[in-house]
C-alpha atoms as a PDB file:
ATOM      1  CA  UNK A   1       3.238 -27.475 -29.436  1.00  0.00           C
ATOM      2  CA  UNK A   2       3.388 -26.408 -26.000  1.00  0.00           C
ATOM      3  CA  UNK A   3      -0.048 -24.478 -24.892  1.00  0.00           C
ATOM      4  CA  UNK A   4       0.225 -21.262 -22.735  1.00  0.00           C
ATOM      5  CA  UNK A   5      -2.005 -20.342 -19.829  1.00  0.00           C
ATOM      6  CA  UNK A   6      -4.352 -17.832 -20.932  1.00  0.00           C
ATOM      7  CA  UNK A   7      -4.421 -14.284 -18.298  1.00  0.00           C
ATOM      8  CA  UNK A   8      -7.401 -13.140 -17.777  1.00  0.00           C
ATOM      9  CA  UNK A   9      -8.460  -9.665 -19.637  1.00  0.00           C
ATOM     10  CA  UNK A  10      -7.727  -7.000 -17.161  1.00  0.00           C
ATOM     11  CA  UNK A  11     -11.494  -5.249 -16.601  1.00  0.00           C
ATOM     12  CA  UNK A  12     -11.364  -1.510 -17.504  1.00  0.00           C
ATOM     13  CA  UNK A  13     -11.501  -0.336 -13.617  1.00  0.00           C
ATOM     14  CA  UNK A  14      -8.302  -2.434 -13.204  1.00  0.00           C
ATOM     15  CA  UNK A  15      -6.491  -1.286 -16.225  1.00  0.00           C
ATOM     16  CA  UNK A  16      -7.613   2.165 -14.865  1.00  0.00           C
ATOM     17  CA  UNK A  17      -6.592   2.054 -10.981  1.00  0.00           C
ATOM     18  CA  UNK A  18      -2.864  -0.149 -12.169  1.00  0.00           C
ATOM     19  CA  UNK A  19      -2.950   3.415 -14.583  1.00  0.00           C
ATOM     20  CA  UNK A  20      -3.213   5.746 -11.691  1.00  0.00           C
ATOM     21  CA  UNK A  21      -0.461   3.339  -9.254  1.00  0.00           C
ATOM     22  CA  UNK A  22       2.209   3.828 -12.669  1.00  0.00           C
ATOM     23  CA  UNK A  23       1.370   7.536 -12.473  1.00  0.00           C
ATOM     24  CA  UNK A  24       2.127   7.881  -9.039  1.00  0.00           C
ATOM     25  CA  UNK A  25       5.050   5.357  -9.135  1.00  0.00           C
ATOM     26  CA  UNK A  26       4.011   3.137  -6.443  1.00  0.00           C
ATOM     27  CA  UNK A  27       6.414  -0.194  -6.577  1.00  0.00           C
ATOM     28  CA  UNK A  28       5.323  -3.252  -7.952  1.00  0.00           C
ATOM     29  CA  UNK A  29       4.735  -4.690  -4.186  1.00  0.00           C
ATOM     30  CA  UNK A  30       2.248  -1.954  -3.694  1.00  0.00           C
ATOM     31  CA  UNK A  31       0.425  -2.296  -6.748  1.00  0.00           C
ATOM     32  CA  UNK A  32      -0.128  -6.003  -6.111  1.00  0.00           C
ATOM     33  CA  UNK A  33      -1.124  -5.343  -2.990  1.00  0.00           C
ATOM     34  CA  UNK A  34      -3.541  -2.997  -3.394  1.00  0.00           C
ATOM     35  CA  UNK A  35      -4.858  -4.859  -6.616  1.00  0.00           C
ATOM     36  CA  UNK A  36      -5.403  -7.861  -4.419  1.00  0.00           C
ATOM     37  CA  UNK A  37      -7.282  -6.457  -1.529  1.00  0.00           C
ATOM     38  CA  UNK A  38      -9.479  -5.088  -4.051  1.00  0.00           C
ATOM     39  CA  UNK A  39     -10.351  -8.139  -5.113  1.00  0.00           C
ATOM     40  CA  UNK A  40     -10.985  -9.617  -2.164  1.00  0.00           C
ATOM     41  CA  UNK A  41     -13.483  -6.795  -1.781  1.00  0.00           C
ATOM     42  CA  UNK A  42     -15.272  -7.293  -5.240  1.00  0.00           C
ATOM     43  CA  UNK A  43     -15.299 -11.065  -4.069  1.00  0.00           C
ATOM     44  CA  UNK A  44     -16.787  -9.833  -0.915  1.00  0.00           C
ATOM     45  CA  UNK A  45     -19.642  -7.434  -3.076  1.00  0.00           C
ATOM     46  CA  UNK A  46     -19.719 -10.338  -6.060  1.00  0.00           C
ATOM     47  CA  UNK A  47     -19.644  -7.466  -8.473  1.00  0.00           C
ATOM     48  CA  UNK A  48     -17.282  -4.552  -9.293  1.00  0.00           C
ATOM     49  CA  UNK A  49     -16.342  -2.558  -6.612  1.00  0.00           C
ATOM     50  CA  UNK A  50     -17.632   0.643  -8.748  1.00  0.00           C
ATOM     51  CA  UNK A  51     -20.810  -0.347  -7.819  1.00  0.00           C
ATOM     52  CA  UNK A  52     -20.331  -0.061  -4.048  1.00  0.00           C
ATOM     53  CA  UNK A  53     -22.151   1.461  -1.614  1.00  0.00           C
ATOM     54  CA  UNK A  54     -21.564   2.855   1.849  1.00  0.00           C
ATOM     55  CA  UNK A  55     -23.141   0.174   3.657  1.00  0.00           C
ATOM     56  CA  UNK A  56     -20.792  -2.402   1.618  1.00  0.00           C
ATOM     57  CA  UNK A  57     -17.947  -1.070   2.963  1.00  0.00           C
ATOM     58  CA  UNK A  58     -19.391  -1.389   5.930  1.00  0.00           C
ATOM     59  CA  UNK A  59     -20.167  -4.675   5.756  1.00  0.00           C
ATOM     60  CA  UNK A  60     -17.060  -5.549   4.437  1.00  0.00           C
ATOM     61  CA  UNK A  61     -15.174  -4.195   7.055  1.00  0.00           C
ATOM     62  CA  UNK A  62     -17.463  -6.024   9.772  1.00  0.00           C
ATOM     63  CA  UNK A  63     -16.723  -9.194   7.680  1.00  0.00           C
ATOM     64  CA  UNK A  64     -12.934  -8.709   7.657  1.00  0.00           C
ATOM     65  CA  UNK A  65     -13.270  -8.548  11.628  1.00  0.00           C
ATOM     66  CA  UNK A  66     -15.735 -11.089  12.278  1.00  0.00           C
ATOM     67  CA  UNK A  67     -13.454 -13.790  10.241  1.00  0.00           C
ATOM     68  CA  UNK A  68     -10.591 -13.500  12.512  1.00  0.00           C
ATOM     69  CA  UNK A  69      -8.354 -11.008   9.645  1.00  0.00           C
ATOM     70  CA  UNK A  70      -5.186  -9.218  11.290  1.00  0.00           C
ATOM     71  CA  UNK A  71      -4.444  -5.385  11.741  1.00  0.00           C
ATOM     72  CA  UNK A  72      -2.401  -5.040   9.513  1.00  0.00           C
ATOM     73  CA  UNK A  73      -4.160  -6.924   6.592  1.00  0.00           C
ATOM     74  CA  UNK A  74      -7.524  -4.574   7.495  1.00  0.00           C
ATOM     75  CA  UNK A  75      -5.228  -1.559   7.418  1.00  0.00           C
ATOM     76  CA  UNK A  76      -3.710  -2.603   3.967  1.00  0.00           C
ATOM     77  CA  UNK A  77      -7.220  -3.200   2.606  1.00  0.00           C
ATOM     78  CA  UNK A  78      -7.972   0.245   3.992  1.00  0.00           C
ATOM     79  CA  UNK A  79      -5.336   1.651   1.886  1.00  0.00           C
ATOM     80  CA  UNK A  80      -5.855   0.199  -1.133  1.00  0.00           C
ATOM     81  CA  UNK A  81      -9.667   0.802  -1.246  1.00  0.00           C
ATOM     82  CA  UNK A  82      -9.091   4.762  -0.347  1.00  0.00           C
ATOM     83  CA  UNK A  83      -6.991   4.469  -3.473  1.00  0.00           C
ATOM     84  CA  UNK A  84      -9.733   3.103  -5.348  1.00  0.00           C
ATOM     85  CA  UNK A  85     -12.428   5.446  -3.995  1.00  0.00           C
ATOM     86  CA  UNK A  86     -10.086   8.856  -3.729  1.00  0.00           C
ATOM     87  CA  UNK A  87      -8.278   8.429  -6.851  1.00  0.00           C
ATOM     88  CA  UNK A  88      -9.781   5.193  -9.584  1.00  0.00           C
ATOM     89  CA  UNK A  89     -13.091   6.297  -8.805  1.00  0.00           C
ATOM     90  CA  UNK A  90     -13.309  10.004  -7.621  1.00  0.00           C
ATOM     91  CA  UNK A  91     -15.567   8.880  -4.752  1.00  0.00           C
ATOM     92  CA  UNK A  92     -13.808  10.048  -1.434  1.00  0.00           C
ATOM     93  CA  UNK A  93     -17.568   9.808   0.122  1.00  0.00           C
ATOM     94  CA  UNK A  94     -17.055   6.167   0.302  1.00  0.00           C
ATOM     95  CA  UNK A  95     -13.012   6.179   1.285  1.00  0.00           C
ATOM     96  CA  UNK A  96     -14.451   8.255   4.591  1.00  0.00           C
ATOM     97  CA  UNK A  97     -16.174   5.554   5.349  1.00  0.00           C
ATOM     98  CA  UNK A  98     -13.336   2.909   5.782  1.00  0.00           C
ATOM     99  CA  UNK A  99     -11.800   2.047   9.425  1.00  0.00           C
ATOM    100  CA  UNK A 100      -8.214   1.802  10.768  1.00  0.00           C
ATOM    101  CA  UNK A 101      -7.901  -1.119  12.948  1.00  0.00           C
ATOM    102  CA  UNK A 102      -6.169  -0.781  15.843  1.00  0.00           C
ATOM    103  CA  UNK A 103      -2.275  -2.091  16.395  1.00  0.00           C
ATOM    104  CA  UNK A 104      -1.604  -2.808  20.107  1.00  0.00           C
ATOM    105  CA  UNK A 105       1.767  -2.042  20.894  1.00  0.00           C
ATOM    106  CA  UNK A 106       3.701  -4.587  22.317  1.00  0.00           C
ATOM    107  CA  UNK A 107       6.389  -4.061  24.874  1.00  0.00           C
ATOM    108  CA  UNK A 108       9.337  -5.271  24.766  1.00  0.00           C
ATOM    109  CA  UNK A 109      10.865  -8.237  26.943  1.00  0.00           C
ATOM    110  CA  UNK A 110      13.285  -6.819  29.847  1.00  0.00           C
ATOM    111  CA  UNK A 111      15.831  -9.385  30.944  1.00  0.00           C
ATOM    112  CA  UNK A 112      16.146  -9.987  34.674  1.00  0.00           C
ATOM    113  CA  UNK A 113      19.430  -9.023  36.620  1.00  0.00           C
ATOM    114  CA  UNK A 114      20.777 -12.701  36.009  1.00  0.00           C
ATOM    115  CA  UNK A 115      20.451 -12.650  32.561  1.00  0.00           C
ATOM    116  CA  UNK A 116      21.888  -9.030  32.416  1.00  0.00           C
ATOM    117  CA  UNK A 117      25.002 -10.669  34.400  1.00  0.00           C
ATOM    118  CA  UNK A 118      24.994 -14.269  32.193  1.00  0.00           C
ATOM    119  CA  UNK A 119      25.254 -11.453  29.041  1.00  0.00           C
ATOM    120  CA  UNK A 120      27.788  -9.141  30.560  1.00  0.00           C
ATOM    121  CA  UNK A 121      29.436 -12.569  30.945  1.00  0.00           C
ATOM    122  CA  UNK A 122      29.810 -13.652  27.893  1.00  0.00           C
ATOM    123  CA  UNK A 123      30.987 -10.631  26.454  1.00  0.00           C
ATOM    124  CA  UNK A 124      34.270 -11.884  25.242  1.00  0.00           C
ATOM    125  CA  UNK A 125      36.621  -8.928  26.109  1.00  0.00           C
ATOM    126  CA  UNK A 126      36.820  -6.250  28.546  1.00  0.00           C
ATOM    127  CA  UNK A 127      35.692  -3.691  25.871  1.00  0.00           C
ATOM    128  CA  UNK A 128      32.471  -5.533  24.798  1.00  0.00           C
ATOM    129  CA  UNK A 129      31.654  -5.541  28.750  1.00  0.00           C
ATOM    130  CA  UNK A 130      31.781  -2.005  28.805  1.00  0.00           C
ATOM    131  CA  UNK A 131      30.239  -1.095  25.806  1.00  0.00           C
ATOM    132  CA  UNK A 132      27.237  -3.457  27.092  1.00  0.00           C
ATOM    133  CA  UNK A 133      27.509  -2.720  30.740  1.00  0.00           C
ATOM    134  CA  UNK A 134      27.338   1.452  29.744  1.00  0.00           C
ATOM    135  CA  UNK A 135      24.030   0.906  27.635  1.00  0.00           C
ATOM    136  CA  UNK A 136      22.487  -1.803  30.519  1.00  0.00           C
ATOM    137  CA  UNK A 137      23.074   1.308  32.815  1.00  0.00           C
ATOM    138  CA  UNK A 138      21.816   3.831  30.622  1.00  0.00           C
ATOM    139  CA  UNK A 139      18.480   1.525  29.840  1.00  0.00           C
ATOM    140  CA  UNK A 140      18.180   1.282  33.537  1.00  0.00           C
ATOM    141  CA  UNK A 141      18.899   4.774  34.527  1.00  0.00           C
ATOM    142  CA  UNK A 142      15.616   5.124  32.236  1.00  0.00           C
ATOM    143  CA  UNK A 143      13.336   2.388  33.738  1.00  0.00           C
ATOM    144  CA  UNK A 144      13.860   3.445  36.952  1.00  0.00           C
ATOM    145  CA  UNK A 145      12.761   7.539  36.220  1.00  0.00           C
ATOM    146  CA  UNK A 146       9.438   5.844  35.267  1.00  0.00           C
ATOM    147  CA  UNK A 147       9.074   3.634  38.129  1.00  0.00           C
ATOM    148  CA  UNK A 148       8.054   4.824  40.964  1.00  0.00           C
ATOM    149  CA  UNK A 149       9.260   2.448  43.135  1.00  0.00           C
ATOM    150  CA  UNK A 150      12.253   2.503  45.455  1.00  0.00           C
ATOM    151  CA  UNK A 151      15.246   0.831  43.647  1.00  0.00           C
ATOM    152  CA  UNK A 152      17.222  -1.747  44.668  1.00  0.00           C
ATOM    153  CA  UNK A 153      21.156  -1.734  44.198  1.00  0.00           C
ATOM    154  CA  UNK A 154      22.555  -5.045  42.962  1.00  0.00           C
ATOM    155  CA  UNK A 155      25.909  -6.236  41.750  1.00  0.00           C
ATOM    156  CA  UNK A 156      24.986  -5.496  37.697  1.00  0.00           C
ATOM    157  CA  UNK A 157      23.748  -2.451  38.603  1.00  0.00           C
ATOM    158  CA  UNK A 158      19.877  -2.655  37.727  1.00  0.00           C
END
């Protein structure tokens, strides 16, 4: 007789919030999601995350920073606790309280005029090297209105 793992019960706030996600039709992904940055947060608390207070989610927040935890996973926990607080819980007085993190934006790599020619290059037809020459004109046409600089003409034309 083969023995099956045994879930455990889903509490009442959980059954409540995955209740309010189905209503809403948030995917699957999103549902897990949010259910498990809540409970990293009632880890966090070591109780139910009903019982939180302000200075919790304050804490928590500090905690998430101080252990080294991305943008994108603070912003994902934001999300899914102003869920919890707005919606599960009716408590928006506690969702104000949560914090974006900030994303830096990071800019993207420009190629230098060799590697602009080594591309145009290996373009294998005459077509290819206009289609890629027009667009490496176009994106420099555009660089250079921002600079302001004095350009300098070169064979690719950057």
């Amino acid at each position: 007789m083969a023995t099956h793992p045994i879930d455990p019960p889903v509490t009442p706030l959980r059954q409540r919030m995955l209740d309010d996600m189905a209503m809403r039709a948030m995917r699957a992904r999103t549902q897990h999601g949010y259910v498990r940055h809540v409970r990293a947060f009632a880890a966090f608390l070591g109780r139910s995350p009903d019982t939180a207070s302000a200075e919790d989610v304050r804490r928590f927040q500090l905690h998430q920073r101080e252990h080294g935890v991305g943008e994108s996973t603070i912003n994902g926990s934001v999300s899914a606790l102003r869920f919890l607080f707005d919606v599960t819980l009716e408590r928006p007085n506690l969702s104000r309280r949560l914090v974006l993190a900030h994303c830096p934006r990071k800019l993207p790599d420009v190629l230098s005029v060799d590697e602009v020619a080594k591309l145009l290059e290996a373009a294998p037809g005459i077509k290819y090297r206009a289609a890629l020459g027009g667009r490496m004109a176009l994106a420099c046409a555009c660089r250079r209105s921002r600079i302001s600089r004095p350009t300098i003409s070169t064979a690719s034309g950057c």
